[in-house]
PDBML (XML) file of the C-alpha atoms, coordinates in Angstrom:
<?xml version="1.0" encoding="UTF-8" ?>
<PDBx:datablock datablockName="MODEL"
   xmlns:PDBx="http://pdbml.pdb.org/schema/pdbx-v50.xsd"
   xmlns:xsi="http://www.w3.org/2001/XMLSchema-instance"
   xsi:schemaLocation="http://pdbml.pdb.org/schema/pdbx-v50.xsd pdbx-v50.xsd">
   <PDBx:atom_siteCategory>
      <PDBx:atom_site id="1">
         <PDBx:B_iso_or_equiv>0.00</PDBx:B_iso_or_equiv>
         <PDBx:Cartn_x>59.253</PDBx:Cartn_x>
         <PDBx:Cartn_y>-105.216</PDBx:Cartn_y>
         <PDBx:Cartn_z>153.718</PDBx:Cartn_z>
         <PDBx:auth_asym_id>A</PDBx:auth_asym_id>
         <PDBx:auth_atom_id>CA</PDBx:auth_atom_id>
         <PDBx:auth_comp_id>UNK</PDBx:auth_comp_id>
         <PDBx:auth_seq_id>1</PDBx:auth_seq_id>
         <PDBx:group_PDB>ATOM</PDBx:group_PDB>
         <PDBx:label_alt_id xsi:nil="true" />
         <PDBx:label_asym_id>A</PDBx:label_asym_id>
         <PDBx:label_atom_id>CA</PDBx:label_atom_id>
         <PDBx:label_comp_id>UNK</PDBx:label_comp_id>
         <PDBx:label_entity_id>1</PDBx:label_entity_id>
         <PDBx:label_seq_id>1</PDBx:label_seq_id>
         <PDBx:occupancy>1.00</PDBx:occupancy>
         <PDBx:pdbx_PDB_model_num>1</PDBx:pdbx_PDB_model_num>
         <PDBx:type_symbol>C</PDBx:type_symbol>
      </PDBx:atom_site>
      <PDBx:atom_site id="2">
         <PDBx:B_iso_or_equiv>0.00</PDBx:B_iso_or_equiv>
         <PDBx:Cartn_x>58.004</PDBx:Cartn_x>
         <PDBx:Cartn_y>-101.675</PDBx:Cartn_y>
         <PDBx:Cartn_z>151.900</PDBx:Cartn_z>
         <PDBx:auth_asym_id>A</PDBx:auth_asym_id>
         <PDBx:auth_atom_id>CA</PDBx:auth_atom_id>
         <PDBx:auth_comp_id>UNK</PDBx:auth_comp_id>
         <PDBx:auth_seq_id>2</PDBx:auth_seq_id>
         <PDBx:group_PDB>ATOM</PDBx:group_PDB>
         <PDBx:label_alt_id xsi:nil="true" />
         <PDBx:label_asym_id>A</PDBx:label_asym_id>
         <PDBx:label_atom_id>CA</PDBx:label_atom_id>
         <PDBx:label_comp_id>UNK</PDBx:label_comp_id>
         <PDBx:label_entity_id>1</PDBx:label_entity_id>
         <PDBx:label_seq_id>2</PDBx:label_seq_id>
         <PDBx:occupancy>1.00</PDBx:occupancy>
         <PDBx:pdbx_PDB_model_num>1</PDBx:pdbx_PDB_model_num>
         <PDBx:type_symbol>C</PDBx:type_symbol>
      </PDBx:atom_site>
      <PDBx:atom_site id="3">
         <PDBx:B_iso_or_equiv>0.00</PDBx:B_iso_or_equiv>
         <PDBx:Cartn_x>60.625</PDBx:Cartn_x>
         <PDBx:Cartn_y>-100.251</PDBx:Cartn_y>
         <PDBx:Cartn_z>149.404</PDBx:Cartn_z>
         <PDBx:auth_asym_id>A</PDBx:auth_asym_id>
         <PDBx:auth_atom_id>CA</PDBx:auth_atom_id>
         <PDBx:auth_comp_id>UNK</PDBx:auth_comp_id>
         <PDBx:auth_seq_id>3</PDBx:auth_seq_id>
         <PDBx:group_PDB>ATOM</PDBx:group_PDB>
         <PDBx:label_alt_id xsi:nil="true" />
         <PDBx:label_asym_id>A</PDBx:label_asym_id>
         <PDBx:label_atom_id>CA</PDBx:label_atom_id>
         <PDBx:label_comp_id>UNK</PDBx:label_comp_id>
         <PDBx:label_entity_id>1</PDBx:label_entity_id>
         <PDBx:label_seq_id>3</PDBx:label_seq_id>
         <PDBx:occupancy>1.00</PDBx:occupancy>
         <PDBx:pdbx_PDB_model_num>1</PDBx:pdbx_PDB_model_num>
         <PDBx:type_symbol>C</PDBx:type_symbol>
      </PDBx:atom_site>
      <PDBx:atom_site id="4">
         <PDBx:B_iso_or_equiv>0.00</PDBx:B_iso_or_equiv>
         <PDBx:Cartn_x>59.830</PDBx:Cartn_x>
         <PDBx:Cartn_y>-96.531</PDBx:Cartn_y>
         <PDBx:Cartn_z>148.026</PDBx:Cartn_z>
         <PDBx:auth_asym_id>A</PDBx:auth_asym_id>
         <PDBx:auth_atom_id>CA</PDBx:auth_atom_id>
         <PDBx:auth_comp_id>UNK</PDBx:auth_comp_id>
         <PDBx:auth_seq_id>4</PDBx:auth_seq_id>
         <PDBx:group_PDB>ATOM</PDBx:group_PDB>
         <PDBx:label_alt_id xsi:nil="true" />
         <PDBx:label_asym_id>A</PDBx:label_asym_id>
         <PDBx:label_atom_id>CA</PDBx:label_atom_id>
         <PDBx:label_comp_id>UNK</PDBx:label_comp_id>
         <PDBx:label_entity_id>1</PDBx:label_entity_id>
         <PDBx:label_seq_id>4</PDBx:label_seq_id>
         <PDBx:occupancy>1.00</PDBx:occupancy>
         <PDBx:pdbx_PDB_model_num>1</PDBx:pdbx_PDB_model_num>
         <PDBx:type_symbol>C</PDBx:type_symbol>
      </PDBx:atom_site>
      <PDBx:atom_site id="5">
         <PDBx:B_iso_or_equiv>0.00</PDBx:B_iso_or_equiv>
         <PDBx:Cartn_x>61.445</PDBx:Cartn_x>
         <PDBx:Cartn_y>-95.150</PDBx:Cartn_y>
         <PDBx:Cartn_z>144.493</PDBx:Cartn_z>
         <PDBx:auth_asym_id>A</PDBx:auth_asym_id>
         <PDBx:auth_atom_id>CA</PDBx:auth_atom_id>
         <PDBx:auth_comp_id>UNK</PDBx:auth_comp_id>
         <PDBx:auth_seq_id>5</PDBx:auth_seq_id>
         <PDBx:group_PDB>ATOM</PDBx:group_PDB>
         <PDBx:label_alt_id xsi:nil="true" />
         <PDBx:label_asym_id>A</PDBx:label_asym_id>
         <PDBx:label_atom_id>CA</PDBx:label_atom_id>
         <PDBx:label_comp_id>UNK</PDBx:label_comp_id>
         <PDBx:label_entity_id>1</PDBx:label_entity_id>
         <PDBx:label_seq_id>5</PDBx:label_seq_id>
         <PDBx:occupancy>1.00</PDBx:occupancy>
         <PDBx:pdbx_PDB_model_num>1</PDBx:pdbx_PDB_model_num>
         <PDBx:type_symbol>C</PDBx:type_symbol>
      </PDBx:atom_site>
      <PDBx:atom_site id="6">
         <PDBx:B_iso_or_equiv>0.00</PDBx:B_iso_or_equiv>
         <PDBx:Cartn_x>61.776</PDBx:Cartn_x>
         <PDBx:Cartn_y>-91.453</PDBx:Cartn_y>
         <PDBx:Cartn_z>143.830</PDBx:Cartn_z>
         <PDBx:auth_asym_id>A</PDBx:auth_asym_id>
         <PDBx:auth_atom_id>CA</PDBx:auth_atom_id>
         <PDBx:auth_comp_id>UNK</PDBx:auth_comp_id>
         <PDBx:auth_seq_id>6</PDBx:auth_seq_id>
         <PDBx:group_PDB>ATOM</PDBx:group_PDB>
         <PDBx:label_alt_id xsi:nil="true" />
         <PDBx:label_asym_id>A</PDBx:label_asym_id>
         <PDBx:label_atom_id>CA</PDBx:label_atom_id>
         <PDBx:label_comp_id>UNK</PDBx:label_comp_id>
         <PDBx:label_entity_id>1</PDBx:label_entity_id>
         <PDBx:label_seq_id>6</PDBx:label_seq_id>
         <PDBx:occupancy>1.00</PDBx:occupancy>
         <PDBx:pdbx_PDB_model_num>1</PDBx:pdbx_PDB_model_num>
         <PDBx:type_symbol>C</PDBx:type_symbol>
      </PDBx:atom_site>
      <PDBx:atom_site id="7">
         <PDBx:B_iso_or_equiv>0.00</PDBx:B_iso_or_equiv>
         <PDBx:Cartn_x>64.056</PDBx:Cartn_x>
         <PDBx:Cartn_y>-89.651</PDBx:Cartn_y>
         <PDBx:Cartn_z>142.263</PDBx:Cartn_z>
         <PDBx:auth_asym_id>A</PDBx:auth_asym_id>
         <PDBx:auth_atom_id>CA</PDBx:auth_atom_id>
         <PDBx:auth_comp_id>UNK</PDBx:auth_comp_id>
         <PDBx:auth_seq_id>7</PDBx:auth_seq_id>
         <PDBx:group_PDB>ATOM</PDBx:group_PDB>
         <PDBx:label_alt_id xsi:nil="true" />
         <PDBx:label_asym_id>A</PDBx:label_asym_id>
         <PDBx:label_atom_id>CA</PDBx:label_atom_id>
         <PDBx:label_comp_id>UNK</PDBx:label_comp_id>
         <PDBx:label_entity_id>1</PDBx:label_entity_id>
         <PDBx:label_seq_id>7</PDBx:label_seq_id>
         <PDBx:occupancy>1.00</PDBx:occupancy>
         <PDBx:pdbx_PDB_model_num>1</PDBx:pdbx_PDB_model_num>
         <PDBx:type_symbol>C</PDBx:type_symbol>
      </PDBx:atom_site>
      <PDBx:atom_site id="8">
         <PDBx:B_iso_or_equiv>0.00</PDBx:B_iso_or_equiv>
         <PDBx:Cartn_x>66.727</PDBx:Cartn_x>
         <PDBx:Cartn_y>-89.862</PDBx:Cartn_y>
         <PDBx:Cartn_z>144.957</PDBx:Cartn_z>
         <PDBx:auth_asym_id>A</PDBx:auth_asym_id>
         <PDBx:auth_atom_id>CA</PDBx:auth_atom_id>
         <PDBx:auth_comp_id>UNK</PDBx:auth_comp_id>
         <PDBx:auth_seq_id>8</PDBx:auth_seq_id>
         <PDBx:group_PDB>ATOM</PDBx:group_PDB>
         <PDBx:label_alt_id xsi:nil="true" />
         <PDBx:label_asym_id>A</PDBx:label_asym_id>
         <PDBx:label_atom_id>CA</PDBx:label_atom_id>
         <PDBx:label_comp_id>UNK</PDBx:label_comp_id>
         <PDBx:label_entity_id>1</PDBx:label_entity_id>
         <PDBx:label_seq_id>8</PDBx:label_seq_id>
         <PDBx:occupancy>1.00</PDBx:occupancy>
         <PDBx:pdbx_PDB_model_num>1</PDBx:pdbx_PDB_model_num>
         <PDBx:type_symbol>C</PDBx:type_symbol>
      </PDBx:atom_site>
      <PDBx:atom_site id="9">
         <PDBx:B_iso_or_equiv>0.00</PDBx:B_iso_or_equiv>
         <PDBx:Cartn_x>67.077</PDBx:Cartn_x>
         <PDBx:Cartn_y>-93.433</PDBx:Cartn_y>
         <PDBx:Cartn_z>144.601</PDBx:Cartn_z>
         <PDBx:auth_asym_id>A</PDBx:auth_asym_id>
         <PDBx:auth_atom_id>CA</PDBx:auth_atom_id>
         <PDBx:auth_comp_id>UNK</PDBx:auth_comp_id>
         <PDBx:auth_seq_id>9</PDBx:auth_seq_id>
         <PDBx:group_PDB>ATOM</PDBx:group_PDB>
         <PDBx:label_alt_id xsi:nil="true" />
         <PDBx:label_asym_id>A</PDBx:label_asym_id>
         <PDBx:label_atom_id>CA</PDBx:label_atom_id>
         <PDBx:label_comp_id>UNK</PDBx:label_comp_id>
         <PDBx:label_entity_id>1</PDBx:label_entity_id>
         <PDBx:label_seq_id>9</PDBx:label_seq_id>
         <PDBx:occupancy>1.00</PDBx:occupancy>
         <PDBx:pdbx_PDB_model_num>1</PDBx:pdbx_PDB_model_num>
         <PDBx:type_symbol>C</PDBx:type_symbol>
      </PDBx:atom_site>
      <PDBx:atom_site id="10">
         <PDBx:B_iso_or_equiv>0.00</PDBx:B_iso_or_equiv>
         <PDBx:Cartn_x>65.510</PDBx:Cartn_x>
         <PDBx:Cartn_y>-96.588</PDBx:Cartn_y>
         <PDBx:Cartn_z>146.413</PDBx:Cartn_z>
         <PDBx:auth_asym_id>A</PDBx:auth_asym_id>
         <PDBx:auth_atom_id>CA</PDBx:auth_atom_id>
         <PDBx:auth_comp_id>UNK</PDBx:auth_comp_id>
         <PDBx:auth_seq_id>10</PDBx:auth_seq_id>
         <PDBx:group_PDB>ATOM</PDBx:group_PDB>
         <PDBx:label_alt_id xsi:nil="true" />
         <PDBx:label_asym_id>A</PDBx:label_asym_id>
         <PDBx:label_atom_id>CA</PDBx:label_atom_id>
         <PDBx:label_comp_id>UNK</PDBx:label_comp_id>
         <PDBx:label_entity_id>1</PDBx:label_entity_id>
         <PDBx:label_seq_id>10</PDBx:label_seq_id>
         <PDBx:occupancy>1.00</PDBx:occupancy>
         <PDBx:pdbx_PDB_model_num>1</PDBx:pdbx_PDB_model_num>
         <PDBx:type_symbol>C</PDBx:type_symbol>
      </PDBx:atom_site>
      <PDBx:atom_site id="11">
         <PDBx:B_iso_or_equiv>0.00</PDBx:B_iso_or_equiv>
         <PDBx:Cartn_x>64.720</PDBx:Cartn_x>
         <PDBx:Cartn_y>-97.169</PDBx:Cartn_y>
         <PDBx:Cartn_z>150.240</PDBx:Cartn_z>
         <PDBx:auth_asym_id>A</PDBx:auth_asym_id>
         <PDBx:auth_atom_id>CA</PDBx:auth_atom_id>
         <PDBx:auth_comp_id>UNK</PDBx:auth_comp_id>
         <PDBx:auth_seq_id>11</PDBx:auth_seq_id>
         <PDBx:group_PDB>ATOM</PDBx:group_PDB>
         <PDBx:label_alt_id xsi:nil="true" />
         <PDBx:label_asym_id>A</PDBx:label_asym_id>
         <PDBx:label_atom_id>CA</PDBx:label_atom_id>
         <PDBx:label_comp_id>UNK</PDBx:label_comp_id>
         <PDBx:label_entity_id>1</PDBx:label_entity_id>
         <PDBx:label_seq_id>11</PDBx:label_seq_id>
         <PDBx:occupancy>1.00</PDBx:occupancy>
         <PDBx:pdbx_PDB_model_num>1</PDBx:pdbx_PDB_model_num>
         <PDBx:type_symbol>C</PDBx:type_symbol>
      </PDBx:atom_site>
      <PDBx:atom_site id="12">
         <PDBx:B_iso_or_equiv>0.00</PDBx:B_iso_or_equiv>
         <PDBx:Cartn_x>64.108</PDBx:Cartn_x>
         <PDBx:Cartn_y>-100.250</PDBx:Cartn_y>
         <PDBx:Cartn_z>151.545</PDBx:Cartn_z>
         <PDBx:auth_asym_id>A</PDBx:auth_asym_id>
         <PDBx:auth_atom_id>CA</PDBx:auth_atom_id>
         <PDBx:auth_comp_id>UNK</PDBx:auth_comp_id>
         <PDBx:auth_seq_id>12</PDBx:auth_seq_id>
         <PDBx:group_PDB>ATOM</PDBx:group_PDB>
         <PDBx:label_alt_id xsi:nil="true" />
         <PDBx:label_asym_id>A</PDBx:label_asym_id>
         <PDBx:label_atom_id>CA</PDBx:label_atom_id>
         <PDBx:label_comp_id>UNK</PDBx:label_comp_id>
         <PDBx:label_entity_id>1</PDBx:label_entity_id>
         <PDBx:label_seq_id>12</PDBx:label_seq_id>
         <PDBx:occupancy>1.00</PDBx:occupancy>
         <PDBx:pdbx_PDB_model_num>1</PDBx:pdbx_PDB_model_num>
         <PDBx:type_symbol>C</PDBx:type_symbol>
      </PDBx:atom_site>
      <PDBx:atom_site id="13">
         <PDBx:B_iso_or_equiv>0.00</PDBx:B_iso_or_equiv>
         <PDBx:Cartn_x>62.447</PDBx:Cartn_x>
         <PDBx:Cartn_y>-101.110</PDBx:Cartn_y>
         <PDBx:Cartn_z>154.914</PDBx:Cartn_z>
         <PDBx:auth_asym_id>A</PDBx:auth_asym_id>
         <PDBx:auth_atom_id>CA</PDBx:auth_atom_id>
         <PDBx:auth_comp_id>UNK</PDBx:auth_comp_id>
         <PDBx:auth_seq_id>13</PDBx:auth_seq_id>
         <PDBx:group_PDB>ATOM</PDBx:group_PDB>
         <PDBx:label_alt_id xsi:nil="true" />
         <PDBx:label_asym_id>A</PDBx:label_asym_id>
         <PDBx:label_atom_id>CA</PDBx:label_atom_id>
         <PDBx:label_comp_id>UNK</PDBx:label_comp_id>
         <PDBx:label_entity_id>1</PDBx:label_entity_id>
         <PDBx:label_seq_id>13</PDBx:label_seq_id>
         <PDBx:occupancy>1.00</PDBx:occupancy>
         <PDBx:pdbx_PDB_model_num>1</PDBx:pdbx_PDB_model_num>
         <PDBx:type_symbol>C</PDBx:type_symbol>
      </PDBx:atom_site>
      <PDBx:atom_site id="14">
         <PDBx:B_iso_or_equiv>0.00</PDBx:B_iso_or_equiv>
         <PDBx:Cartn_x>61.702</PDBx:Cartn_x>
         <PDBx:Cartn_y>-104.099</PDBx:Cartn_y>
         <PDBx:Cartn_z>156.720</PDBx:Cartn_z>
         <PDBx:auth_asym_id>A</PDBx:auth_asym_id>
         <PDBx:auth_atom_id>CA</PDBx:auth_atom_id>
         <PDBx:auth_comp_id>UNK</PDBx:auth_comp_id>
         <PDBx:auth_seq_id>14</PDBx:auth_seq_id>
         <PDBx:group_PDB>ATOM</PDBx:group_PDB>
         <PDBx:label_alt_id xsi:nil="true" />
         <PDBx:label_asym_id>A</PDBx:label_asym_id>
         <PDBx:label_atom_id>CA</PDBx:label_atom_id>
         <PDBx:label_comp_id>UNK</PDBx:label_comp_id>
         <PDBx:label_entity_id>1</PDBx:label_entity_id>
         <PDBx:label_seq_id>14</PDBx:label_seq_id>
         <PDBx:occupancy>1.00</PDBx:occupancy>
         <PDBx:pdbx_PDB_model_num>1</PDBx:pdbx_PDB_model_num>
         <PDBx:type_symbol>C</PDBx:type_symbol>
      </PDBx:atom_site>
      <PDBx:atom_site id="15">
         <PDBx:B_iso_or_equiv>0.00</PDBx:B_iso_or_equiv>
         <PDBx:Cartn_x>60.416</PDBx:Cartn_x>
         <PDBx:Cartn_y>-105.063</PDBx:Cartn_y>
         <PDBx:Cartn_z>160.494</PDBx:Cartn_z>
         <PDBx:auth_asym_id>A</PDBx:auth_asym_id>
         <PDBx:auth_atom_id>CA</PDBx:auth_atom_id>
         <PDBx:auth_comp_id>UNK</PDBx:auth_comp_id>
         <PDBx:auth_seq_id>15</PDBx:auth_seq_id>
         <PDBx:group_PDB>ATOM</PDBx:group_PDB>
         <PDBx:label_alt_id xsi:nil="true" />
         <PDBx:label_asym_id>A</PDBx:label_asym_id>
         <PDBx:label_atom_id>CA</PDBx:label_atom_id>
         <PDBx:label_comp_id>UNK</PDBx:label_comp_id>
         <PDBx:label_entity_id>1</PDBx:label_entity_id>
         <PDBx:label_seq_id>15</PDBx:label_seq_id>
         <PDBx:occupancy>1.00</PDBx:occupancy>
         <PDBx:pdbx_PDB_model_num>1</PDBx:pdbx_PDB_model_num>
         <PDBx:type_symbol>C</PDBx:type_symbol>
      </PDBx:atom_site>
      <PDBx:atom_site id="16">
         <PDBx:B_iso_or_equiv>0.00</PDBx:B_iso_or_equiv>
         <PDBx:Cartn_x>61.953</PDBx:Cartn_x>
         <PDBx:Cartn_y>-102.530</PDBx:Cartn_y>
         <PDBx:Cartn_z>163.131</PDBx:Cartn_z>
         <PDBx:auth_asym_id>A</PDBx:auth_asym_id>
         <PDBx:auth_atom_id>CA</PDBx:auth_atom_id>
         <PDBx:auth_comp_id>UNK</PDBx:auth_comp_id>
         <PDBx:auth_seq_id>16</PDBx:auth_seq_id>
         <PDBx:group_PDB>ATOM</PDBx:group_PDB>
         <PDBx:label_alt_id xsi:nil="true" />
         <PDBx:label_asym_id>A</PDBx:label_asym_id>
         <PDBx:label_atom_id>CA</PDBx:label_atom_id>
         <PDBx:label_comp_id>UNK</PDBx:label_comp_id>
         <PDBx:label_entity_id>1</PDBx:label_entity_id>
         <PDBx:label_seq_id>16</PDBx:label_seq_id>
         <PDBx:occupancy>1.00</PDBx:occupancy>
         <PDBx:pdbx_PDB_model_num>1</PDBx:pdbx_PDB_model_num>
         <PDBx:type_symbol>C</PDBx:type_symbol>
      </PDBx:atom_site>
      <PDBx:atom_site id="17">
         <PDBx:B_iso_or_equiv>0.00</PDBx:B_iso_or_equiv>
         <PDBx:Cartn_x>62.538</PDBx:Cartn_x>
         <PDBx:Cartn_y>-99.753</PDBx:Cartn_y>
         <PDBx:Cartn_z>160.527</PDBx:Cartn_z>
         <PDBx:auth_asym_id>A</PDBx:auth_asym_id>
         <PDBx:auth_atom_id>CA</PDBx:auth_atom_id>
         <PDBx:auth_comp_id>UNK</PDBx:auth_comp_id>
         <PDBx:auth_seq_id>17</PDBx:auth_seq_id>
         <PDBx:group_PDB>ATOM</PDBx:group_PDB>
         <PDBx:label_alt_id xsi:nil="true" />
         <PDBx:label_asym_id>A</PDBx:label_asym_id>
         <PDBx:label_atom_id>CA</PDBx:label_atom_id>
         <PDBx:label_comp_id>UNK</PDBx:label_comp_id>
         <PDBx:label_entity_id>1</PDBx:label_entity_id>
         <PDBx:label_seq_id>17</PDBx:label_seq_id>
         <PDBx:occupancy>1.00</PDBx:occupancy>
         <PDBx:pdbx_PDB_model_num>1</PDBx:pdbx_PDB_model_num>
         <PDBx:type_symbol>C</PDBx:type_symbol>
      </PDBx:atom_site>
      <PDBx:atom_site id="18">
         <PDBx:B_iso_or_equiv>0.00</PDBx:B_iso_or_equiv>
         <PDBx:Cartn_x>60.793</PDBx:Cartn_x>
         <PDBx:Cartn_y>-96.237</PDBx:Cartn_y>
         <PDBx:Cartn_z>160.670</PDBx:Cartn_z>
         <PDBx:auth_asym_id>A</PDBx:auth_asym_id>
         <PDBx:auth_atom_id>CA</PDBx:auth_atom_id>
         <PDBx:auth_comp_id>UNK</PDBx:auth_comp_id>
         <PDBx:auth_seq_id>18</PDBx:auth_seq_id>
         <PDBx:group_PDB>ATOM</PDBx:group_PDB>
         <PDBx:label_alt_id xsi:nil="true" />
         <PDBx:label_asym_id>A</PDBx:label_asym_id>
         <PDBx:label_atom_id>CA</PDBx:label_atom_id>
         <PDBx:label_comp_id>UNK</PDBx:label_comp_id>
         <PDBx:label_entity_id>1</PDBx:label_entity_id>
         <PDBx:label_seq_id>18</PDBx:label_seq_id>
         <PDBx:occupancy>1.00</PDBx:occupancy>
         <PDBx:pdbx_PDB_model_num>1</PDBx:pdbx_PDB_model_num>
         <PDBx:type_symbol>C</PDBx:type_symbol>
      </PDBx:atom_site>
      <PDBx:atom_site id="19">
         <PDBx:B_iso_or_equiv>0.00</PDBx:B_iso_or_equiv>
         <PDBx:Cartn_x>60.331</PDBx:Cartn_x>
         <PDBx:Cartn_y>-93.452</PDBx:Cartn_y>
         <PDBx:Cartn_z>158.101</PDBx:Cartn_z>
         <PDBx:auth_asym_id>A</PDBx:auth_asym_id>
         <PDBx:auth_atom_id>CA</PDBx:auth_atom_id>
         <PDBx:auth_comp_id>UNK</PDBx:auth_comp_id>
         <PDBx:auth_seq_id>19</PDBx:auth_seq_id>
         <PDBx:group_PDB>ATOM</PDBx:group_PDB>
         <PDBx:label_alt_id xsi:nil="true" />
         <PDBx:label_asym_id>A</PDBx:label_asym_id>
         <PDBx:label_atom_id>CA</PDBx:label_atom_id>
         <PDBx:label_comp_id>UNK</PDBx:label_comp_id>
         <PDBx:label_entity_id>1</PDBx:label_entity_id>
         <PDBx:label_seq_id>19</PDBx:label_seq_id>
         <PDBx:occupancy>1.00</PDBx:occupancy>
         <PDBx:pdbx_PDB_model_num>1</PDBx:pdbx_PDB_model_num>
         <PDBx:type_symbol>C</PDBx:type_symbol>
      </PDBx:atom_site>
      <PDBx:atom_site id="20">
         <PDBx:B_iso_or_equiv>0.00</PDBx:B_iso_or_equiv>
         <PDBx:Cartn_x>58.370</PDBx:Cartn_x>
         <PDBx:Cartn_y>-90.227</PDBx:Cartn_y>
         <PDBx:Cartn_z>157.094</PDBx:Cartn_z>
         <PDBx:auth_asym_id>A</PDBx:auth_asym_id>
         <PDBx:auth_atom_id>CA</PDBx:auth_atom_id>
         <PDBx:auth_comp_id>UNK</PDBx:auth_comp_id>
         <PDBx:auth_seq_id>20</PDBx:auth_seq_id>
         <PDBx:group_PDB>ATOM</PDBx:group_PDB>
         <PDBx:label_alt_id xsi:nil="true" />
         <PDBx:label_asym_id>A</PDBx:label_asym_id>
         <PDBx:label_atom_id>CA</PDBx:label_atom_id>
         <PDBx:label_comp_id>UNK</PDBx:label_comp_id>
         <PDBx:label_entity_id>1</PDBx:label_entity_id>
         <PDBx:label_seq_id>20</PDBx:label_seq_id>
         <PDBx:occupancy>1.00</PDBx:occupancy>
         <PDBx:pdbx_PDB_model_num>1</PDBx:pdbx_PDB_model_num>
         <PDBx:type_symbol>C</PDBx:type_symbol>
      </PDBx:atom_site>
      <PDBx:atom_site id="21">
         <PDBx:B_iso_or_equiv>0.00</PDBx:B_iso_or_equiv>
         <PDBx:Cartn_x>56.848</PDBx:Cartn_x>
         <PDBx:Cartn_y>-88.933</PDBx:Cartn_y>
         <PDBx:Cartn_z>153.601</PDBx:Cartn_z>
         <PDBx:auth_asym_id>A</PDBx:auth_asym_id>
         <PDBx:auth_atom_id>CA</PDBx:auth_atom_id>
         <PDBx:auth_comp_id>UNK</PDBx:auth_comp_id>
         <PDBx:auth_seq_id>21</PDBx:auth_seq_id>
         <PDBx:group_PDB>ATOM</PDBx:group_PDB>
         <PDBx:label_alt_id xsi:nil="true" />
         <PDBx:label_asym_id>A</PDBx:label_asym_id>
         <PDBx:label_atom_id>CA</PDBx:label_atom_id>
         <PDBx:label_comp_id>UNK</PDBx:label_comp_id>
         <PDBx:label_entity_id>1</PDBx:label_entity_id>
         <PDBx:label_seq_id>21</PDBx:label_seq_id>
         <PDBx:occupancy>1.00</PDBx:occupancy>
         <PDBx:pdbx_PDB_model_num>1</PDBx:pdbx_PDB_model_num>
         <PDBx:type_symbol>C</PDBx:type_symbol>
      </PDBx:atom_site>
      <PDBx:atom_site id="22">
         <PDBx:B_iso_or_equiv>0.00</PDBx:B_iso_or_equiv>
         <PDBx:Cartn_x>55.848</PDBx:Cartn_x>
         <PDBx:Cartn_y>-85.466</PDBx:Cartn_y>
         <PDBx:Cartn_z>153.492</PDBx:Cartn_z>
         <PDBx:auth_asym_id>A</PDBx:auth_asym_id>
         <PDBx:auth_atom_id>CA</PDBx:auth_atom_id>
         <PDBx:auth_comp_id>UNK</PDBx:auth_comp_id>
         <PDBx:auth_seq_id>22</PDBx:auth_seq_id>
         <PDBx:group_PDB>ATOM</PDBx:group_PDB>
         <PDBx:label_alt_id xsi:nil="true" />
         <PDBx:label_asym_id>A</PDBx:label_asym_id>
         <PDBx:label_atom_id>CA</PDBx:label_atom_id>
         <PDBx:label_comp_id>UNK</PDBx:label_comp_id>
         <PDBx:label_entity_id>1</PDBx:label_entity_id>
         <PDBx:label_seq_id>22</PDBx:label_seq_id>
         <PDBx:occupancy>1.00</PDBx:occupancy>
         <PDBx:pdbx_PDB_model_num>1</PDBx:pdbx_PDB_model_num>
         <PDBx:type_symbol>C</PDBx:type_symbol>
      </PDBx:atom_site>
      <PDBx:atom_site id="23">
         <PDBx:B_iso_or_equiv>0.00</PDBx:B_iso_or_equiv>
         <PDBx:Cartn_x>52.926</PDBx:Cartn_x>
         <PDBx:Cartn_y>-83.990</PDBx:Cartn_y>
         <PDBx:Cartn_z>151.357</PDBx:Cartn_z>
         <PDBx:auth_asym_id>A</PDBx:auth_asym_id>
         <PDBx:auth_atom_id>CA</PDBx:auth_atom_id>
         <PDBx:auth_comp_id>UNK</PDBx:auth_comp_id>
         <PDBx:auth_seq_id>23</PDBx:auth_seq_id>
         <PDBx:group_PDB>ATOM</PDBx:group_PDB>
         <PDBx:label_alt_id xsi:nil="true" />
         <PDBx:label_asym_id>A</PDBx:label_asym_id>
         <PDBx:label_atom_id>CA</PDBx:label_atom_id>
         <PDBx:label_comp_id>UNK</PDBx:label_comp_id>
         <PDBx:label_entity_id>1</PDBx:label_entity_id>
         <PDBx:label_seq_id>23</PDBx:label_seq_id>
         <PDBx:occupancy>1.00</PDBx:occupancy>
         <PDBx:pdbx_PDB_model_num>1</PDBx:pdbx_PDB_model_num>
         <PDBx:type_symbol>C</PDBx:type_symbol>
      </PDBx:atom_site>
      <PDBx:atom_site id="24">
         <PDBx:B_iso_or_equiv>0.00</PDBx:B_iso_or_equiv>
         <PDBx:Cartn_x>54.410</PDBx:Cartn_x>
         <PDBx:Cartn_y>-83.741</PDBx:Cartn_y>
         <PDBx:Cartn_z>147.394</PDBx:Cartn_z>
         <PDBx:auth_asym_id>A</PDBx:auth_asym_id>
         <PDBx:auth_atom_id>CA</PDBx:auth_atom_id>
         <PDBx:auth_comp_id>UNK</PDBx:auth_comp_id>
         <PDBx:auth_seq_id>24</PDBx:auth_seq_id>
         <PDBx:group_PDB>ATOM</PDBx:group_PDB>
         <PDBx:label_alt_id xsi:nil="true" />
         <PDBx:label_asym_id>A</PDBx:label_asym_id>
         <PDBx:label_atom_id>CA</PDBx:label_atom_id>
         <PDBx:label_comp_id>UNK</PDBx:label_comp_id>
         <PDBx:label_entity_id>1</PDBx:label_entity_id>
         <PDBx:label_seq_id>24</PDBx:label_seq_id>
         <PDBx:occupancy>1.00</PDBx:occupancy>
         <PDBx:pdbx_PDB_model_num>1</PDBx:pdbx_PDB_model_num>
         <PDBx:type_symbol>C</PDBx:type_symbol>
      </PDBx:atom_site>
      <PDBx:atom_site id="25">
         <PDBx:B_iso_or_equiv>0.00</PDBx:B_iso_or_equiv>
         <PDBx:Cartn_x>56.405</PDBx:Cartn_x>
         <PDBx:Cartn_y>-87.272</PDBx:Cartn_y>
         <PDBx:Cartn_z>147.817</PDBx:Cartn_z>
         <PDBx:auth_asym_id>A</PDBx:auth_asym_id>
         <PDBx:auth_atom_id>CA</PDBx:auth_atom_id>
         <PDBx:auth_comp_id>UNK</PDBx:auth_comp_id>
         <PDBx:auth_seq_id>25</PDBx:auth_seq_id>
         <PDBx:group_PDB>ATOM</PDBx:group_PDB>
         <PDBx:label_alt_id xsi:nil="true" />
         <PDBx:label_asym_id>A</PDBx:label_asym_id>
         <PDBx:label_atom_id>CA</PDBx:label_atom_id>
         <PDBx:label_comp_id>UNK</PDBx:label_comp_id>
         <PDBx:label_entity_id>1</PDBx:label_entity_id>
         <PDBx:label_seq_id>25</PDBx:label_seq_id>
         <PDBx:occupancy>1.00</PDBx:occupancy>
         <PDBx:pdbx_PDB_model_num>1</PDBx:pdbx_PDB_model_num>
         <PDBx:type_symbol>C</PDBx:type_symbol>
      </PDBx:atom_site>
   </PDBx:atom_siteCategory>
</PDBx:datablock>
């Protein structure tokens, strides 16, 4: 499990999940 924090709140992921970051993240 991978969480990411920004400014928009927190996303958590785990095994079977997918997601993007684009450049300035």
């Amino acid at each position: 499990r991978v969480s990411l924090t920004d400014d928009n709140g927190t996303h958590t992921f785990a095994a079977g999940d997918a997601f993007t970051l684009e450049p300035g993240w």
